[in-house]
N, C-alpha and C. Protein backbone atom coordinates (compact mmCIF):
# COMPACT_ATOMS: atom_id res chain seq x y z
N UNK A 1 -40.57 -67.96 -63.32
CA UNK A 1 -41.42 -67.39 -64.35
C UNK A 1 -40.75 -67.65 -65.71
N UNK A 2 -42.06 -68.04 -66.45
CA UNK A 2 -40.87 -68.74 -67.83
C UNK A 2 -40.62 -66.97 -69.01
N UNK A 3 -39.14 -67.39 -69.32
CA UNK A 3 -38.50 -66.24 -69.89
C UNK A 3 -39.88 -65.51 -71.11
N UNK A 4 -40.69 -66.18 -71.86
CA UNK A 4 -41.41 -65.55 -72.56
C UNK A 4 -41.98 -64.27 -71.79
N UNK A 5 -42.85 -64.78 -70.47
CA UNK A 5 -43.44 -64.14 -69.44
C UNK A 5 -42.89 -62.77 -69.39
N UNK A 6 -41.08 -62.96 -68.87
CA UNK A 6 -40.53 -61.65 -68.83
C UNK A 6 -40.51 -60.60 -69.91
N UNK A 7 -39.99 -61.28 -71.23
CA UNK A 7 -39.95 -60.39 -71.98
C UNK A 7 -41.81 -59.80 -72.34
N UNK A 8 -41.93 -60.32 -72.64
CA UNK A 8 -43.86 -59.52 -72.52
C UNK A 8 -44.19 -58.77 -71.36
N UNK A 9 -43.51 -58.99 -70.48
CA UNK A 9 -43.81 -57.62 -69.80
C UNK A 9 -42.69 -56.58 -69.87
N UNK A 10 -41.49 -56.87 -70.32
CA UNK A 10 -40.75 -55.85 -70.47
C UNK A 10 -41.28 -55.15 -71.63
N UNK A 11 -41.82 -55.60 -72.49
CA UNK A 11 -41.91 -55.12 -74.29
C UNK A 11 -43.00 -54.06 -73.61
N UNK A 12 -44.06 -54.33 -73.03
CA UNK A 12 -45.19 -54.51 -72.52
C UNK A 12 -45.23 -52.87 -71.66
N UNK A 13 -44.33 -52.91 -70.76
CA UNK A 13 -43.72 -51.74 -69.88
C UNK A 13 -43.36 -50.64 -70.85
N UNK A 14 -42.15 -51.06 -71.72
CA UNK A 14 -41.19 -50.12 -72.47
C UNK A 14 -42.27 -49.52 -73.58
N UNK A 15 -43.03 -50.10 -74.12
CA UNK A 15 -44.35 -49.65 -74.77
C UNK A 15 -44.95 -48.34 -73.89
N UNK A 16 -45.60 -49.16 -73.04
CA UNK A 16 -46.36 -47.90 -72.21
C UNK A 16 -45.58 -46.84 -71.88
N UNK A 17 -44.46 -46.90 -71.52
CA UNK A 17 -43.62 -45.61 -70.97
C UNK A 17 -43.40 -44.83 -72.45
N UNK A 18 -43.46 -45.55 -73.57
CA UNK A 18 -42.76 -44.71 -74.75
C UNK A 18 -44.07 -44.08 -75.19
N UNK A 19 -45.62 -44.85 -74.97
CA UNK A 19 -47.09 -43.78 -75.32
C UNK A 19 -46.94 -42.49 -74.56
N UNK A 20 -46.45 -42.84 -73.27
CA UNK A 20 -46.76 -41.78 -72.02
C UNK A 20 -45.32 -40.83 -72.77
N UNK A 21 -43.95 -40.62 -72.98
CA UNK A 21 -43.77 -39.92 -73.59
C UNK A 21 -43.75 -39.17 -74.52
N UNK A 22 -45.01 -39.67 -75.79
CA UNK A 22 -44.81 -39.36 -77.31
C UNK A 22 -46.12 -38.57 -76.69
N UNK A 23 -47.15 -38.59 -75.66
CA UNK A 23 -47.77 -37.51 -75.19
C UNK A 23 -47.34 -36.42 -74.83
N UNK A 24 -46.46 -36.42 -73.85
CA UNK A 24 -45.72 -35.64 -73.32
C UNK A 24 -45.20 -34.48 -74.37
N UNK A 25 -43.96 -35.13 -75.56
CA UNK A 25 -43.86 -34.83 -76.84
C UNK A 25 -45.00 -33.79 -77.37
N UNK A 26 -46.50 -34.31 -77.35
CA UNK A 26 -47.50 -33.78 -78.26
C UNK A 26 -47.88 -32.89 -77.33
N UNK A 27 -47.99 -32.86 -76.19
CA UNK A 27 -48.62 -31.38 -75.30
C UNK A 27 -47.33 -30.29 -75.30
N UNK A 28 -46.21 -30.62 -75.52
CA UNK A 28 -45.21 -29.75 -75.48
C UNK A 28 -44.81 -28.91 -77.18
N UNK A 29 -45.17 -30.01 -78.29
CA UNK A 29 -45.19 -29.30 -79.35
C UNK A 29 -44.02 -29.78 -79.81
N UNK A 30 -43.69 -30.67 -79.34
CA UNK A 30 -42.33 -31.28 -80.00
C UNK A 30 -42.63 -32.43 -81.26
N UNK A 31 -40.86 -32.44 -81.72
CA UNK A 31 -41.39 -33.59 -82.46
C UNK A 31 -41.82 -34.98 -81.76
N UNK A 32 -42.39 -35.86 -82.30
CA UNK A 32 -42.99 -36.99 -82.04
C UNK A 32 -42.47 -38.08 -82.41
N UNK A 33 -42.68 -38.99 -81.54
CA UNK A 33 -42.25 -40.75 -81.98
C UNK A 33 -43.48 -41.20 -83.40
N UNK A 34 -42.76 -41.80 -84.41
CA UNK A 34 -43.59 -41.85 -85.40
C UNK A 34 -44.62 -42.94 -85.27
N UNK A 35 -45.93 -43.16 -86.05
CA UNK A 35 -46.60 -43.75 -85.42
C UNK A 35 -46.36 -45.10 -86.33
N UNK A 36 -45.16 -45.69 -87.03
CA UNK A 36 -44.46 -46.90 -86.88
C UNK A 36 -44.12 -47.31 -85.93
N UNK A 37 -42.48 -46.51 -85.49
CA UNK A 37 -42.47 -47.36 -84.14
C UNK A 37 -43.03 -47.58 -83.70
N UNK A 38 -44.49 -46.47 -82.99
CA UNK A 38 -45.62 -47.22 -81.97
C UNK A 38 -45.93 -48.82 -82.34
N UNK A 39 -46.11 -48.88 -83.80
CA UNK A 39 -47.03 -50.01 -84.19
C UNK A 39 -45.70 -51.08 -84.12
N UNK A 40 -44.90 -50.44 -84.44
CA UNK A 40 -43.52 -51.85 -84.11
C UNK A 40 -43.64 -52.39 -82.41
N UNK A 41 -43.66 -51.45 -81.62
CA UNK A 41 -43.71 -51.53 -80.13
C UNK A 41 -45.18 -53.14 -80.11
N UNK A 42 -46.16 -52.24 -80.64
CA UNK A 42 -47.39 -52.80 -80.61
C UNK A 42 -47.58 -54.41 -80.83
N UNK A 43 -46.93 -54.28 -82.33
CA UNK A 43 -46.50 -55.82 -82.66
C UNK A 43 -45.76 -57.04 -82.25
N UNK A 44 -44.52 -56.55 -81.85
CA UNK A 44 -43.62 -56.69 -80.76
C UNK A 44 -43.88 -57.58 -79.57
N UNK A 45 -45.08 -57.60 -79.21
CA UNK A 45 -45.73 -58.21 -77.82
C UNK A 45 -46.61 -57.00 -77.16
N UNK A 46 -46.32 -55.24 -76.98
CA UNK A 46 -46.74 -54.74 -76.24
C UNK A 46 -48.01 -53.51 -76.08
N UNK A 47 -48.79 -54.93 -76.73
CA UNK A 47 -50.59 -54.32 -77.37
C UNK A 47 -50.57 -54.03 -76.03
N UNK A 48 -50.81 -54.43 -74.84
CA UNK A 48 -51.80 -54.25 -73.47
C UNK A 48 -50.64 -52.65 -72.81
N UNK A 49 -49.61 -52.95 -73.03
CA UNK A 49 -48.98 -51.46 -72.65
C UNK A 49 -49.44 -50.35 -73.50
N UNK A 50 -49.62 -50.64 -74.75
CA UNK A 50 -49.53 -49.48 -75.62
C UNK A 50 -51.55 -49.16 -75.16
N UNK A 51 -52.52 -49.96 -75.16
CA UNK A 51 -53.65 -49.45 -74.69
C UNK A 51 -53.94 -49.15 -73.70
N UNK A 52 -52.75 -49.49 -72.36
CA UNK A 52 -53.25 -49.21 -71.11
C UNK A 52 -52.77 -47.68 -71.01
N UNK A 53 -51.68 -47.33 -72.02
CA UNK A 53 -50.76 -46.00 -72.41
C UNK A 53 -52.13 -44.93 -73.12
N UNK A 54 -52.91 -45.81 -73.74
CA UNK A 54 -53.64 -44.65 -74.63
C UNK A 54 -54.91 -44.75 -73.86
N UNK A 55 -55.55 -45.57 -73.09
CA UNK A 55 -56.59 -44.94 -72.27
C UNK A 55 -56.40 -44.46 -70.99
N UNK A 56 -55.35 -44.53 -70.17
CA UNK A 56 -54.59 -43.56 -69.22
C UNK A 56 -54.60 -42.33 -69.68
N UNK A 57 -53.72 -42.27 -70.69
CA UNK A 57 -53.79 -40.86 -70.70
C UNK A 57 -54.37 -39.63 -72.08
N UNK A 58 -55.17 -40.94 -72.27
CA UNK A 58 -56.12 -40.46 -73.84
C UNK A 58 -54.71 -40.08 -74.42
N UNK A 59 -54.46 -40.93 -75.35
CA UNK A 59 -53.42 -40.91 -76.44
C UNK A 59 -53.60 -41.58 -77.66
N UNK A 60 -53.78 -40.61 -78.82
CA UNK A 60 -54.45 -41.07 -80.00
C UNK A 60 -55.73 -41.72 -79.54
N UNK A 61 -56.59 -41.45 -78.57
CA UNK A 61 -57.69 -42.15 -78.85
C UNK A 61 -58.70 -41.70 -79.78
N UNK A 62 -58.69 -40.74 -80.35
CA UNK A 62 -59.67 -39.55 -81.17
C UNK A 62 -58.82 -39.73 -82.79
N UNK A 63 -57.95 -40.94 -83.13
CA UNK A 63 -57.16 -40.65 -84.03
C UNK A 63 -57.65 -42.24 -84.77
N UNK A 64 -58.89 -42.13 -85.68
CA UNK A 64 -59.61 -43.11 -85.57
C UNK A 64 -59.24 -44.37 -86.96
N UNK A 65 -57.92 -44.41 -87.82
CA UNK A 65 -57.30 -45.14 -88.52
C UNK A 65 -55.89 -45.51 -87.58
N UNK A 66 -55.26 -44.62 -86.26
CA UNK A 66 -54.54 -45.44 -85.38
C UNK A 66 -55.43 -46.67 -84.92
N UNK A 67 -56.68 -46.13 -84.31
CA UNK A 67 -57.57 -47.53 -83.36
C UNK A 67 -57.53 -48.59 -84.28
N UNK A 68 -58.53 -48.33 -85.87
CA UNK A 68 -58.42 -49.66 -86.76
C UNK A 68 -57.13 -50.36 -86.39
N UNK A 69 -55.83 -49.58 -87.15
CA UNK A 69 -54.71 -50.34 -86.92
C UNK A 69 -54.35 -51.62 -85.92
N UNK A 70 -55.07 -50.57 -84.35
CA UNK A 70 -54.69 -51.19 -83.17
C UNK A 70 -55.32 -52.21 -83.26
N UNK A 71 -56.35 -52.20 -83.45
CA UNK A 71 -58.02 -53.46 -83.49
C UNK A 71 -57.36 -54.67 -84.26
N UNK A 72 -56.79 -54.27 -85.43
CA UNK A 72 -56.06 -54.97 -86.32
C UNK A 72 -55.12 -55.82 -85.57
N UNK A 73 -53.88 -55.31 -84.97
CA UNK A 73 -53.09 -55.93 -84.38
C UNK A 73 -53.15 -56.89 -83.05
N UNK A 74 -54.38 -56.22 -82.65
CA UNK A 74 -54.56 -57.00 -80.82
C UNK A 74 -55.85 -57.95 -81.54
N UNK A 75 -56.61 -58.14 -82.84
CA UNK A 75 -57.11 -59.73 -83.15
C UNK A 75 -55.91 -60.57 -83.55
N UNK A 76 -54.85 -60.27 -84.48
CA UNK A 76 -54.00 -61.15 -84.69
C UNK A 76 -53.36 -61.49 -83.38
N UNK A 77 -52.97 -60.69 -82.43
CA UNK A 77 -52.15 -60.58 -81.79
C UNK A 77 -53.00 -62.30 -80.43
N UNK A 78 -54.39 -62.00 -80.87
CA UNK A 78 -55.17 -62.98 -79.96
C UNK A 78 -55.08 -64.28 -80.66
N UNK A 79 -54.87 -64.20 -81.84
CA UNK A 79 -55.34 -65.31 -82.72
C UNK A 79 -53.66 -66.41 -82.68
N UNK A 80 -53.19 -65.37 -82.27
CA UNK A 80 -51.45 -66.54 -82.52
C UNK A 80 -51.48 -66.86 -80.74
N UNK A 81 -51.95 -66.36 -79.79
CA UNK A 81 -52.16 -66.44 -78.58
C UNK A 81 -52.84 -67.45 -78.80
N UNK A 82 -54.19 -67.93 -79.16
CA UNK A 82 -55.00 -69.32 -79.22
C UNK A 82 -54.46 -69.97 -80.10
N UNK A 83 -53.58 -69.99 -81.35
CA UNK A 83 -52.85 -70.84 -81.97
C UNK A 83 -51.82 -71.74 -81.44
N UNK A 84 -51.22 -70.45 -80.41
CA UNK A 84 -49.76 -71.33 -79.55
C UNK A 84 -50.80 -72.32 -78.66
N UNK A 85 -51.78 -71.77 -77.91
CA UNK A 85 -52.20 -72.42 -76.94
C UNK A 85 -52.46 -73.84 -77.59
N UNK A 86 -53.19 -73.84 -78.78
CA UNK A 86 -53.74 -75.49 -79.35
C UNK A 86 -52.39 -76.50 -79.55
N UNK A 87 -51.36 -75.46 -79.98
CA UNK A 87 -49.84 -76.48 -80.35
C UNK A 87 -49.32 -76.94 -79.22
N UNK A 88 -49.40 -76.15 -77.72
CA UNK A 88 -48.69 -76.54 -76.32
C UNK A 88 -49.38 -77.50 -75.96
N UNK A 89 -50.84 -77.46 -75.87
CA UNK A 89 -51.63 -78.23 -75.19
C UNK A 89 -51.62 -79.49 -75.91
């Protein structure tokens, strides 16, 4: 499996586990992971963790300038995905 592969799913993983705690965080009343890092996580490679994190377990989904953000990041995030693809091929 080529090394990109791995790290996108590690980024990918470590994302989702860090939504599923900054919930955890928010039902308990604690402080919270700020919603930079999230978007650093996000940018990072780990859009599909961080949404599989927020519709699992409804996290920020009702928080409707996070979604823009997200929307924001997972078109670019597609657009350098079909960019690499035209330069490999």
């Amino acid at each position: 499996m080529p090394l990109i592969v791995l790290l996108l799913l590690l980024i990918n993983l470590i994302t989702f586990i860090v939504f599923v705690y900054d919930k955890q965080l928010a039902k308990n009343k604690k402080n919270r992971i700020s919603e930079r890092s999230l978007f650093l996580l996000l940018l990072f490679g780990g859009i599909i963790g961080g949404i599989l994190g927020m519709l699992i377990f409804r996290h920020k989904t009702s928080k409707k300038s996070f979604l823009v953000k997200l929307f924001i990041v997972l078109i670019l995030q597609i657009g350098c995905v079909f960019a690499y693809s035209k330069v490999t091929l």
